[in-house]
N, C-alpha and C. Protein backbone atom coordinates (compact mmCIF):
# COMPACT_ATOMS: atom_id res chain seq x y z
N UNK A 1 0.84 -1.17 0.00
CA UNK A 1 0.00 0.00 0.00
C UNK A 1 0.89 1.24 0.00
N UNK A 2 0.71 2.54 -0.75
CA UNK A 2 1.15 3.35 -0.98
C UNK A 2 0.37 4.41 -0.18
N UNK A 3 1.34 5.28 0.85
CA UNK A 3 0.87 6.06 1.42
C UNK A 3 1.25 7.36 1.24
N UNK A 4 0.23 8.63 0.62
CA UNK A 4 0.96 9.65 0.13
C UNK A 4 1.27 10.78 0.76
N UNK A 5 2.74 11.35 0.13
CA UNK A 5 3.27 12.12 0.98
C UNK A 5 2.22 12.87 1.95
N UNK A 6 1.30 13.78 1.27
CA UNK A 6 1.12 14.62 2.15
C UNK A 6 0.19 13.95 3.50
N UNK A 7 -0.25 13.02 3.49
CA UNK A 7 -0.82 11.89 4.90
C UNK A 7 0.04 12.09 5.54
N UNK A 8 1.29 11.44 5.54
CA UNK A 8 2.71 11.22 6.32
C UNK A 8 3.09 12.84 7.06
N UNK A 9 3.06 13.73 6.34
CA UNK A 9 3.49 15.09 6.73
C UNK A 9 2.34 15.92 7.89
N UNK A 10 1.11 15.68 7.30
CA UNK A 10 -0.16 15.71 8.51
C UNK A 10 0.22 15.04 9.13
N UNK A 11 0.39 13.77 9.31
CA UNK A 11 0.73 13.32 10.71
C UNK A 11 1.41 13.55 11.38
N UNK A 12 2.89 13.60 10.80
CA UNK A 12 4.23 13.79 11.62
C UNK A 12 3.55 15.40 12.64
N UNK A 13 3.22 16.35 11.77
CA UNK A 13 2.73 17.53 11.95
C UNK A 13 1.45 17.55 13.47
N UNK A 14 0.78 16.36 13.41
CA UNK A 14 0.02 16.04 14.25
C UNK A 14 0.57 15.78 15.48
N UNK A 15 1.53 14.96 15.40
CA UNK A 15 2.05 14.25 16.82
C UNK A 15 3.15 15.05 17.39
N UNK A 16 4.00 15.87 16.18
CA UNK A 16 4.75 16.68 16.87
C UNK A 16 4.27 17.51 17.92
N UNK A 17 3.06 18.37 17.17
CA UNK A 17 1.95 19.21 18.02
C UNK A 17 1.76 18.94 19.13
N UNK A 18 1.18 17.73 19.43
CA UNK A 18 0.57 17.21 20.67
C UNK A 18 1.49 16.65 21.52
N UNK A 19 3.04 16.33 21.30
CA UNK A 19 4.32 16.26 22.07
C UNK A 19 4.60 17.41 22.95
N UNK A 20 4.24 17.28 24.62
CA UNK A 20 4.46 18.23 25.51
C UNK A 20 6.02 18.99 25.19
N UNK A 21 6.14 20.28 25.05
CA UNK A 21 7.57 20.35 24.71
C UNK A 21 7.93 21.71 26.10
N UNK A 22 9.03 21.05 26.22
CA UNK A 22 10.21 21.63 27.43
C UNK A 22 10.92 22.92 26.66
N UNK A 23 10.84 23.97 25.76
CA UNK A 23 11.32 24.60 25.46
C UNK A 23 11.68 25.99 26.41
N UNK A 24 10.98 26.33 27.14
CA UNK A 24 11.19 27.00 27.89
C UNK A 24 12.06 26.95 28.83
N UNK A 25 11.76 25.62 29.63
CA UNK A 25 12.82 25.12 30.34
C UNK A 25 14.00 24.70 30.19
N UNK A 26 14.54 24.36 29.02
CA UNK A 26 15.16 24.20 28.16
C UNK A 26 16.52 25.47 28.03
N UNK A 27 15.65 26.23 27.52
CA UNK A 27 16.50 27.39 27.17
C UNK A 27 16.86 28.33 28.50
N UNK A 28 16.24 28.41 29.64
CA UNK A 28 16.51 28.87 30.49
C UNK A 28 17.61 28.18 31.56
N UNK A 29 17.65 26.79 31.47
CA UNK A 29 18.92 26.15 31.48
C UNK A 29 20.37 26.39 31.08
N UNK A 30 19.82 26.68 29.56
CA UNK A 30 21.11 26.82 29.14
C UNK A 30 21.67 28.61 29.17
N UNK A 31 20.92 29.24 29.64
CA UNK A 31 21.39 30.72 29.33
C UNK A 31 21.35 31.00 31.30
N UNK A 32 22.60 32.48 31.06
CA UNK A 32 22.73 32.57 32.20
C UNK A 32 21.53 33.48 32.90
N UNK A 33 20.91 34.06 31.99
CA UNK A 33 19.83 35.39 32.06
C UNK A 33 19.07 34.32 32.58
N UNK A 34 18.28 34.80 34.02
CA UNK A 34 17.26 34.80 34.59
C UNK A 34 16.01 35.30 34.22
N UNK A 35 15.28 34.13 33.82
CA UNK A 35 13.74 34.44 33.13
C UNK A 35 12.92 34.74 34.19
N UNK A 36 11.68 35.67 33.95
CA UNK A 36 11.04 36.16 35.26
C UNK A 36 10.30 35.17 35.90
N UNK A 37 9.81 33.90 35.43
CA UNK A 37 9.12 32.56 36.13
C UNK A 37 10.26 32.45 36.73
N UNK A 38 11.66 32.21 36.36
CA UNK A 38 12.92 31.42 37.47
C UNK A 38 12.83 32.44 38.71
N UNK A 39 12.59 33.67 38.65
CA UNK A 39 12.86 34.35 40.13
C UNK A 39 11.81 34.37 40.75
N UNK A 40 11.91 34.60 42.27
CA UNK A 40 10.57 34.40 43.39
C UNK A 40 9.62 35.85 42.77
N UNK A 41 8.93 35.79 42.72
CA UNK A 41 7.79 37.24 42.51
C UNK A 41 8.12 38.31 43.14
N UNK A 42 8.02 39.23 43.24
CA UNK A 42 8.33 40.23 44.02
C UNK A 42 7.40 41.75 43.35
N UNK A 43 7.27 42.98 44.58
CA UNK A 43 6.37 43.65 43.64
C UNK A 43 7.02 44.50 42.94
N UNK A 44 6.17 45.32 42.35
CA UNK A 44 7.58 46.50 41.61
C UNK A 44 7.98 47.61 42.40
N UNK A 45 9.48 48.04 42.28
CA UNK A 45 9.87 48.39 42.62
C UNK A 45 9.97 50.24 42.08
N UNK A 46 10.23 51.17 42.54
CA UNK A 46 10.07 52.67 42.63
C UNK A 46 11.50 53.42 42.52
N UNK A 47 11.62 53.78 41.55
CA UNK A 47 13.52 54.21 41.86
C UNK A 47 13.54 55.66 40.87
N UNK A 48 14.23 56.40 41.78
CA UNK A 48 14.12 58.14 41.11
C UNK A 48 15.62 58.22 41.09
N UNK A 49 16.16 58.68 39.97
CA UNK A 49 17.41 58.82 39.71
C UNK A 49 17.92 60.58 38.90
N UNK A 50 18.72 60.70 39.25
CA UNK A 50 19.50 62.25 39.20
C UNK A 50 20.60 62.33 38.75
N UNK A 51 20.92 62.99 37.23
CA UNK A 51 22.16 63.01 37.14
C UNK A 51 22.44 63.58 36.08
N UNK A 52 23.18 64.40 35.23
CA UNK A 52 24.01 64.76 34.05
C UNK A 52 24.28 64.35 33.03
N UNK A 53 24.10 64.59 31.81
CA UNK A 53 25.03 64.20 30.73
C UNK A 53 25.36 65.57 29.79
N UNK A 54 26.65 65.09 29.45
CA UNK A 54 27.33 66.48 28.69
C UNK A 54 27.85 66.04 27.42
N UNK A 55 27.50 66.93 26.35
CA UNK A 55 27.66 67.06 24.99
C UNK A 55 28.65 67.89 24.81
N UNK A 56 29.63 67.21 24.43
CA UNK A 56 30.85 67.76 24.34
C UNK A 56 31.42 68.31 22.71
N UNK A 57 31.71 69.20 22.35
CA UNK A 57 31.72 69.36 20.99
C UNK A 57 33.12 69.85 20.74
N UNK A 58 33.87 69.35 21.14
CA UNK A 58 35.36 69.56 21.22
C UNK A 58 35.76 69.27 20.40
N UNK A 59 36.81 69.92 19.38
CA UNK A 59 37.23 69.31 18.11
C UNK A 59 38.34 68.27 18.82
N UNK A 60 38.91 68.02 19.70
CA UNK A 60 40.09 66.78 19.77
C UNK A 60 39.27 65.57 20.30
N UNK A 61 38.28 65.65 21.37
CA UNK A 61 37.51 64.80 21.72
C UNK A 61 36.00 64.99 21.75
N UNK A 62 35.15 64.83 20.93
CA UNK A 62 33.71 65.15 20.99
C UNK A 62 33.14 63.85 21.17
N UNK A 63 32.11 63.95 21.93
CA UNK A 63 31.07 62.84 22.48
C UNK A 63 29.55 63.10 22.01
N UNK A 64 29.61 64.35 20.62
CA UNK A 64 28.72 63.82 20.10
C UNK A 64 29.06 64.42 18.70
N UNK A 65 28.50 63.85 17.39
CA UNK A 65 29.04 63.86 15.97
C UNK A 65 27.69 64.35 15.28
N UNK A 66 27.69 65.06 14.41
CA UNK A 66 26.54 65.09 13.04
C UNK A 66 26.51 63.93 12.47
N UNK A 67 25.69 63.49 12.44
CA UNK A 67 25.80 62.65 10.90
C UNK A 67 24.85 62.72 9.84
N UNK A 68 23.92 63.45 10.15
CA UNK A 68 23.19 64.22 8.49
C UNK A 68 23.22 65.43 9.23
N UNK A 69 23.28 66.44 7.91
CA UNK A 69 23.41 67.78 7.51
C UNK A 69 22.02 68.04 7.09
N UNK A 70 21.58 69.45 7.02
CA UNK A 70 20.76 70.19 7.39
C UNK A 70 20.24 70.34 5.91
N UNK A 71 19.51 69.84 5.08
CA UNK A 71 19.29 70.22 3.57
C UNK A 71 19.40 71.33 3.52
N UNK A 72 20.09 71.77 2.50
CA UNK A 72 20.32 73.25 1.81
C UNK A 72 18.75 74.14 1.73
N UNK A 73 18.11 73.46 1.30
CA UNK A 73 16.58 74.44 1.01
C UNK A 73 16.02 74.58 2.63
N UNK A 74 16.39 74.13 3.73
CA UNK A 74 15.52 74.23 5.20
C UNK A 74 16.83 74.99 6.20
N UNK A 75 16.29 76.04 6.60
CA UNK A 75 17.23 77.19 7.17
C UNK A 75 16.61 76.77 9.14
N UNK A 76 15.90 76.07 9.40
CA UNK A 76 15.67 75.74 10.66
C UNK A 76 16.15 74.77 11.18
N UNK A 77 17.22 74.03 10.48
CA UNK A 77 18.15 72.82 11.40
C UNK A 77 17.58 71.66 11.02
N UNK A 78 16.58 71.84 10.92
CA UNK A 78 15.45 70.73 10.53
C UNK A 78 15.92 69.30 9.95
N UNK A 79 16.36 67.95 10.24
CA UNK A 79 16.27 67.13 9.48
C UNK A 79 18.25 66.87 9.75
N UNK A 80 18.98 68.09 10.56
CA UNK A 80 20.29 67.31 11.23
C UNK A 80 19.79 66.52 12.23
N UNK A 81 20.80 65.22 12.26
CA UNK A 81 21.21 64.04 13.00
C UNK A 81 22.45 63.73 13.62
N UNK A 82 22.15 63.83 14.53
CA UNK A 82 23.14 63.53 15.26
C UNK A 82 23.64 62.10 16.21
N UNK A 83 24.82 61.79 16.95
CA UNK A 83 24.64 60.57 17.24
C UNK A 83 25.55 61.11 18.70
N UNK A 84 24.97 60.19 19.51
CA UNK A 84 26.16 60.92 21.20
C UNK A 84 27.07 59.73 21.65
N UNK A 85 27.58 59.65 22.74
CA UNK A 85 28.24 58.95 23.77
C UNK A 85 29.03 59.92 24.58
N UNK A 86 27.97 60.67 25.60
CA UNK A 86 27.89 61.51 26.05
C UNK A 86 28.09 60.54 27.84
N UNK A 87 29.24 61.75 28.56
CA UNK A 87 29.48 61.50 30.04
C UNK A 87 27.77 61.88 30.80
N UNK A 88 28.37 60.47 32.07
CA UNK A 88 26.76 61.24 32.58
C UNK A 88 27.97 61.55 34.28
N UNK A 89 27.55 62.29 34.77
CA UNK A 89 28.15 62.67 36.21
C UNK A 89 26.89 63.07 37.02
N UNK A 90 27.36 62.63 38.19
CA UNK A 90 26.64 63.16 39.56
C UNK A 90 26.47 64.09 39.78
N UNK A 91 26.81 65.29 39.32
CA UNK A 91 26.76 66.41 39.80
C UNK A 91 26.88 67.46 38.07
N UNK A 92 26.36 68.81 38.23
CA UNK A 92 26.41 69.14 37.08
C UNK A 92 28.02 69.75 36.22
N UNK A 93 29.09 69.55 36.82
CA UNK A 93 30.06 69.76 36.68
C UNK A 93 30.76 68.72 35.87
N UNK A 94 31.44 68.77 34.79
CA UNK A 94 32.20 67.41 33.91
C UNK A 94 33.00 66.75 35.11
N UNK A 95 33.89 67.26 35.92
CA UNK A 95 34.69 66.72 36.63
C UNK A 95 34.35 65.85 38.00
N UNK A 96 32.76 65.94 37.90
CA UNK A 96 32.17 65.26 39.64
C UNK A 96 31.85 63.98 38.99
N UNK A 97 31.54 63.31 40.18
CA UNK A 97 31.91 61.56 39.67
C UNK A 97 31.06 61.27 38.34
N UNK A 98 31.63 60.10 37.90
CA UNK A 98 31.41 59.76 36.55
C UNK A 98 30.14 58.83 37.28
N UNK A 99 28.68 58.31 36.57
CA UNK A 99 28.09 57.39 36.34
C UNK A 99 27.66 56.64 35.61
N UNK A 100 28.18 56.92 34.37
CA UNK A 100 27.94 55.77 32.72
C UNK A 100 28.00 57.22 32.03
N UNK A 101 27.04 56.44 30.39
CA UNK A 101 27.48 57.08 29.38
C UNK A 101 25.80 57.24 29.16
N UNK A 102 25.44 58.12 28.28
CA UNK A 102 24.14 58.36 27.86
C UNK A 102 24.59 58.35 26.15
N UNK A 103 24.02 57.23 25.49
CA UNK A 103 24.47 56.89 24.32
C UNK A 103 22.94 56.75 23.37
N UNK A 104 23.42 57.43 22.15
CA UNK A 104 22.11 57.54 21.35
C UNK A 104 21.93 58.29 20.07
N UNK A 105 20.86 58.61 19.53
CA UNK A 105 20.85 59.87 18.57
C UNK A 105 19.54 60.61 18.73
N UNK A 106 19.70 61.72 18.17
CA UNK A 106 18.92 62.36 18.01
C UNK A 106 18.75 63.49 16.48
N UNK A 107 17.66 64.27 16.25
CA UNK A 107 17.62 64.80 15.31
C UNK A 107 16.88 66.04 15.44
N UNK A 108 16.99 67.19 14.93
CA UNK A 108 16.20 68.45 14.80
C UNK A 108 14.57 68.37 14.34
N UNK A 109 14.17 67.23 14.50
CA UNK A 109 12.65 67.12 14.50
C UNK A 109 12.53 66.66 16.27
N UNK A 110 12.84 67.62 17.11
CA UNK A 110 12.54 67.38 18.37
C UNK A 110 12.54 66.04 18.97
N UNK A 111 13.65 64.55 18.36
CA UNK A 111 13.30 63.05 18.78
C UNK A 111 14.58 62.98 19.08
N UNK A 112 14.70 62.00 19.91
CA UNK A 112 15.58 61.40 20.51
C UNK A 112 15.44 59.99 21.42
N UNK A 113 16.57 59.44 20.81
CA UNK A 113 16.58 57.97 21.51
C UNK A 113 17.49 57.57 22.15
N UNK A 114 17.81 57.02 23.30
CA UNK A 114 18.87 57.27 24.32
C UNK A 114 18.99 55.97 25.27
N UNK A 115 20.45 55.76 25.23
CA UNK A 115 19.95 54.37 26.19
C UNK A 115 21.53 55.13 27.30
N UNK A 116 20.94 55.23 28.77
CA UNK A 116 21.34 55.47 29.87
C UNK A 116 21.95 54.38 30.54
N UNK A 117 23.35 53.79 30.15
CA UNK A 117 23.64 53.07 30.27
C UNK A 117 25.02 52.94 31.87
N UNK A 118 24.30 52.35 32.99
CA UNK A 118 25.67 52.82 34.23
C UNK A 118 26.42 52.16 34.28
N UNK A 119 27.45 52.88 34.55
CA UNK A 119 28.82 51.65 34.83
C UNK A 119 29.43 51.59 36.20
N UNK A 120 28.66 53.01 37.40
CA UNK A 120 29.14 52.68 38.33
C UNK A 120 28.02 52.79 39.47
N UNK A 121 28.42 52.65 40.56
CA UNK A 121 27.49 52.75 41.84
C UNK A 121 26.74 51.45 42.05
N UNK A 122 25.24 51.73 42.43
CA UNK A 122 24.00 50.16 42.53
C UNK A 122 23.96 49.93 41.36
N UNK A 123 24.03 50.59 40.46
CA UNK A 123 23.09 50.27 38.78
C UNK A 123 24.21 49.80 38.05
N UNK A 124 25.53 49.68 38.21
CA UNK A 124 26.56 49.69 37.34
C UNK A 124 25.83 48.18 36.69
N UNK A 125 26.32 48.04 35.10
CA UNK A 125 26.03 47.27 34.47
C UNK A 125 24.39 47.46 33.72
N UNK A 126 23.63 48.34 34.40
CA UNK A 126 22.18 48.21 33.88
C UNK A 126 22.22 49.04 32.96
N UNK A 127 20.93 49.58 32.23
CA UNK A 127 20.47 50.61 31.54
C UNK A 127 19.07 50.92 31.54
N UNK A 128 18.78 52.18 31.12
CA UNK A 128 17.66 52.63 30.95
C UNK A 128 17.14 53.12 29.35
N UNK A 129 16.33 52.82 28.97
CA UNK A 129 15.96 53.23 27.43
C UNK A 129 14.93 54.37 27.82
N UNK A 130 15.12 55.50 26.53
CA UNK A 130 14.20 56.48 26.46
C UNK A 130 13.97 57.03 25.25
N UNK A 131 12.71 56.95 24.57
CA UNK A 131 12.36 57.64 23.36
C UNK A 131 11.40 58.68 23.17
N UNK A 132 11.26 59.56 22.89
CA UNK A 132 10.09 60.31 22.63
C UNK A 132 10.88 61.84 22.36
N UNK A 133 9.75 62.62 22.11
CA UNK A 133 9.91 64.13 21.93
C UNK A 133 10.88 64.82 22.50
N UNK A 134 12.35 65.92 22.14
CA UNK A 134 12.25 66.30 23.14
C UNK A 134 12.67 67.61 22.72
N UNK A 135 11.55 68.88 22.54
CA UNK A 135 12.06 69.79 22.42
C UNK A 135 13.01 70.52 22.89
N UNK A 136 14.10 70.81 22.58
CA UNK A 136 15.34 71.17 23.51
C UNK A 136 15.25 72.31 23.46
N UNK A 137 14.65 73.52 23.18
CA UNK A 137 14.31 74.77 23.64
C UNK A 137 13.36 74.73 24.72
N UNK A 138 12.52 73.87 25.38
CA UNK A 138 11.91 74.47 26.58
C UNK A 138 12.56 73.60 27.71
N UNK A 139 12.45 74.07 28.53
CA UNK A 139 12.51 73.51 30.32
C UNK A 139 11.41 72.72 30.39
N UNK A 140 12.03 71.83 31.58
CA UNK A 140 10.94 70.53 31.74
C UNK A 140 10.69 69.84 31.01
N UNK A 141 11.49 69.27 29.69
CA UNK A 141 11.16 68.54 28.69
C UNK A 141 10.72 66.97 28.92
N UNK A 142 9.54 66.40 29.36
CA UNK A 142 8.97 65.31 29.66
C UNK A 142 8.85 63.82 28.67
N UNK A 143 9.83 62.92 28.78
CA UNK A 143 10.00 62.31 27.66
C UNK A 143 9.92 60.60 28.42
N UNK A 144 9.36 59.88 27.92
CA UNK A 144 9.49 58.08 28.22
C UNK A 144 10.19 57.24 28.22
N UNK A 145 10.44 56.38 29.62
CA UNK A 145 11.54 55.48 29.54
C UNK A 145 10.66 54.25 29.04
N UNK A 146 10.91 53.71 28.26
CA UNK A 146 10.15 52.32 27.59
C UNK A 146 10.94 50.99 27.83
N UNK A 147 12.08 50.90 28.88
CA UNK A 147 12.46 49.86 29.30
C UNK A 147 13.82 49.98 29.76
N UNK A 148 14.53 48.93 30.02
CA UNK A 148 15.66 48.86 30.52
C UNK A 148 15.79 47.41 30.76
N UNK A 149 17.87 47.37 31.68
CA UNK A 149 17.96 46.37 31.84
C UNK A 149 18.55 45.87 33.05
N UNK A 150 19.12 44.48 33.29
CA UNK A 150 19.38 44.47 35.16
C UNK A 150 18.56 44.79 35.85
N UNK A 151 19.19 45.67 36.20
CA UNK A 151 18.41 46.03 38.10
C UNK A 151 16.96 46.83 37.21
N UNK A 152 17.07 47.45 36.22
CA UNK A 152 16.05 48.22 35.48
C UNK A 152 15.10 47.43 34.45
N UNK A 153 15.56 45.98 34.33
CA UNK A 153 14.53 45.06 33.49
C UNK A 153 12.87 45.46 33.83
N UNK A 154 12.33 45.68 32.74
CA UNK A 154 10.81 45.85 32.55
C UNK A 154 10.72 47.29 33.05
N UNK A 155 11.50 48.37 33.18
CA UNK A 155 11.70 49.73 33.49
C UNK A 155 10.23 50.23 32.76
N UNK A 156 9.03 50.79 32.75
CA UNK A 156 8.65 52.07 32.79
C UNK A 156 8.66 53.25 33.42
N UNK A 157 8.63 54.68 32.55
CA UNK A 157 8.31 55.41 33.31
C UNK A 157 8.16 56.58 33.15
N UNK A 158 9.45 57.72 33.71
CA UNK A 158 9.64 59.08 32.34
C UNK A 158 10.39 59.60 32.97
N UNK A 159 11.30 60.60 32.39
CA UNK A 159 12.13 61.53 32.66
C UNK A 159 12.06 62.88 32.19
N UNK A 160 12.46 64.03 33.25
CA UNK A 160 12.76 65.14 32.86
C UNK A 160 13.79 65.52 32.53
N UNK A 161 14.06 66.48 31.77
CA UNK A 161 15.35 66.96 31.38
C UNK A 161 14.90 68.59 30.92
N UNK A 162 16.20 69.43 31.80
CA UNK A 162 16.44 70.47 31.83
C UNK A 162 17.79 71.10 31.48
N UNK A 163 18.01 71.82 30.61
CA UNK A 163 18.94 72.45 30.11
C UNK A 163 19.69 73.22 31.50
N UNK A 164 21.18 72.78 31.79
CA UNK A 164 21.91 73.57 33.01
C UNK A 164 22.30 74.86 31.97
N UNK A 165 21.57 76.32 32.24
CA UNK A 165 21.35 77.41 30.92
C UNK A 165 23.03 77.95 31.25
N UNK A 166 23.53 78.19 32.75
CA UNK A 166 24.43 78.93 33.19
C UNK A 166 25.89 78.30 32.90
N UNK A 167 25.82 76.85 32.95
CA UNK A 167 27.09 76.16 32.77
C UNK A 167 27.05 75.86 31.22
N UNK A 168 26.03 75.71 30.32
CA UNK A 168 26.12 75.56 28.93
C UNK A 168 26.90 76.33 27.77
N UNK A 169 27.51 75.79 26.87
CA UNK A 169 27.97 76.72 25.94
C UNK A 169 27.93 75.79 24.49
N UNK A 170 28.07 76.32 23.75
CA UNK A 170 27.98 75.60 22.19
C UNK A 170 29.05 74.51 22.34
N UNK A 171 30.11 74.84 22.85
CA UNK A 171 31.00 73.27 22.86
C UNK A 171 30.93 72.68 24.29
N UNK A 172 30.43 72.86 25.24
CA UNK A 172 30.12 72.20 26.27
C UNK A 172 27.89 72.46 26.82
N UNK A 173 27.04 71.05 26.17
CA UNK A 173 25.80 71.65 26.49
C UNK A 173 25.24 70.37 27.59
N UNK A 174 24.82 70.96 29.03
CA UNK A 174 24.99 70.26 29.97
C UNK A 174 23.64 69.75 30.19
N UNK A 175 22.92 69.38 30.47
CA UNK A 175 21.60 69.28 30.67
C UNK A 175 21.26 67.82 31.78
N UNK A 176 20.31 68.12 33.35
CA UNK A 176 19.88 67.72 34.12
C UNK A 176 18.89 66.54 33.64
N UNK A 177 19.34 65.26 34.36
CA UNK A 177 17.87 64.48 34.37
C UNK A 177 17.49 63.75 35.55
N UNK A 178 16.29 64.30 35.80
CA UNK A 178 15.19 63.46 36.92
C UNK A 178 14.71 62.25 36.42
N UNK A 179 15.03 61.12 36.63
CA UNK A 179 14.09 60.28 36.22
C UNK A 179 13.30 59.16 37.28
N UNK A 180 12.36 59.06 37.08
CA UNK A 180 11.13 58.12 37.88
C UNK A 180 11.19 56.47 36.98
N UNK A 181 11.07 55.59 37.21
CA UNK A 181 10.83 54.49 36.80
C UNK A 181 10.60 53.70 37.81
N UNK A 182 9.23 52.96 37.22
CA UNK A 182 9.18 51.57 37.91
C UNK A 182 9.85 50.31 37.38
N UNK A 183 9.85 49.27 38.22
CA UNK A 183 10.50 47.96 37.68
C UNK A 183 10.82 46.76 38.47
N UNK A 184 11.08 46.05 38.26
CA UNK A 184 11.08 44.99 38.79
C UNK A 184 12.60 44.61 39.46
């Protein structure tokens, strides 16, 4: 008796299906990352953080670059891009302690994407992600953290950011951030 292919392939297809499969468990075995079923529950956690990052536009060392130019026909900046790896410090001064890097881009359509990444203190090793609007002409610029990682895994939340107006200059532009996040 001749049994045709496609019978054989429904079936295999059938029983694979209905084979309880360990994949989860599986892979959480083999990786060192802690999946949120492997850890005890716990509730979320509340964490407000304070700190600096500076845009440095130094011709020997700059920590942040253009990388599109401003079309010739648009006289409002409109449509430069830029990219950072910008110091973040404790304090609003370049020289007060270092706490990671604030790494990202942004562009003259008021957006920016930023991942707040620490390297020292409780958080060293984590990060924080943030995308949204951020007009850099007003104060209080209110923008979303949409995740993070480590100690900041499953991070929502938001941050402010304020231009430091007195310590700023075209090759040094300093700017404050408050940020709130919840997380796990």
């Amino acid at each position: 008796m001749v049994v045709p292919l496609r019978f054989l392939f429904l079936l295999s297809l059938t029983l694979f299906s209905t084979l309880p499969t360990h994949l989860h468990a599986s892979f959480s075995h083999q990786s060192h990352i802690e999946l949120p079923s492997q850890t005890h529950q716990s509730s979320q956690k509340q964490t407000h953080l304070h700190f600096f990052y500076h845009d440095l536009r130094t011709a020997n060392n700059p920590s942040i670059v253009q990388i599109v130019d401003t079309p010739k026909n648009v006289h409002s900046g409109y449509g430069s891009t830029f990219i950072m790896d910008d110091p973040m410090t404790e304090g609003p001064e370049l020289s007060s302690k270092p706490v990671g890097r604030a790494q990202g881009i942004f562009g003259m359509a008021s957006f920016m994407l930023i991942n707040f990444a620490f390297k020292q203190g409780d958080y060293a090793g984590s990060s924080l992600s943030m995308l949204g609007r951020n007009p850099i002409e007003e104060q209080n610029r209110e923008m979303p953290i949409v995740g993070g990682t480590g100690v900041f895994r499953f991070a929502t939340g938001y941050a402010i950011a304020n231009t430091v107006d007195h310590l700023s200059t075209f090759e040094h532009y300093v700017v404050e951030y408050n940020i709130t996040v919840r997380h796990h």
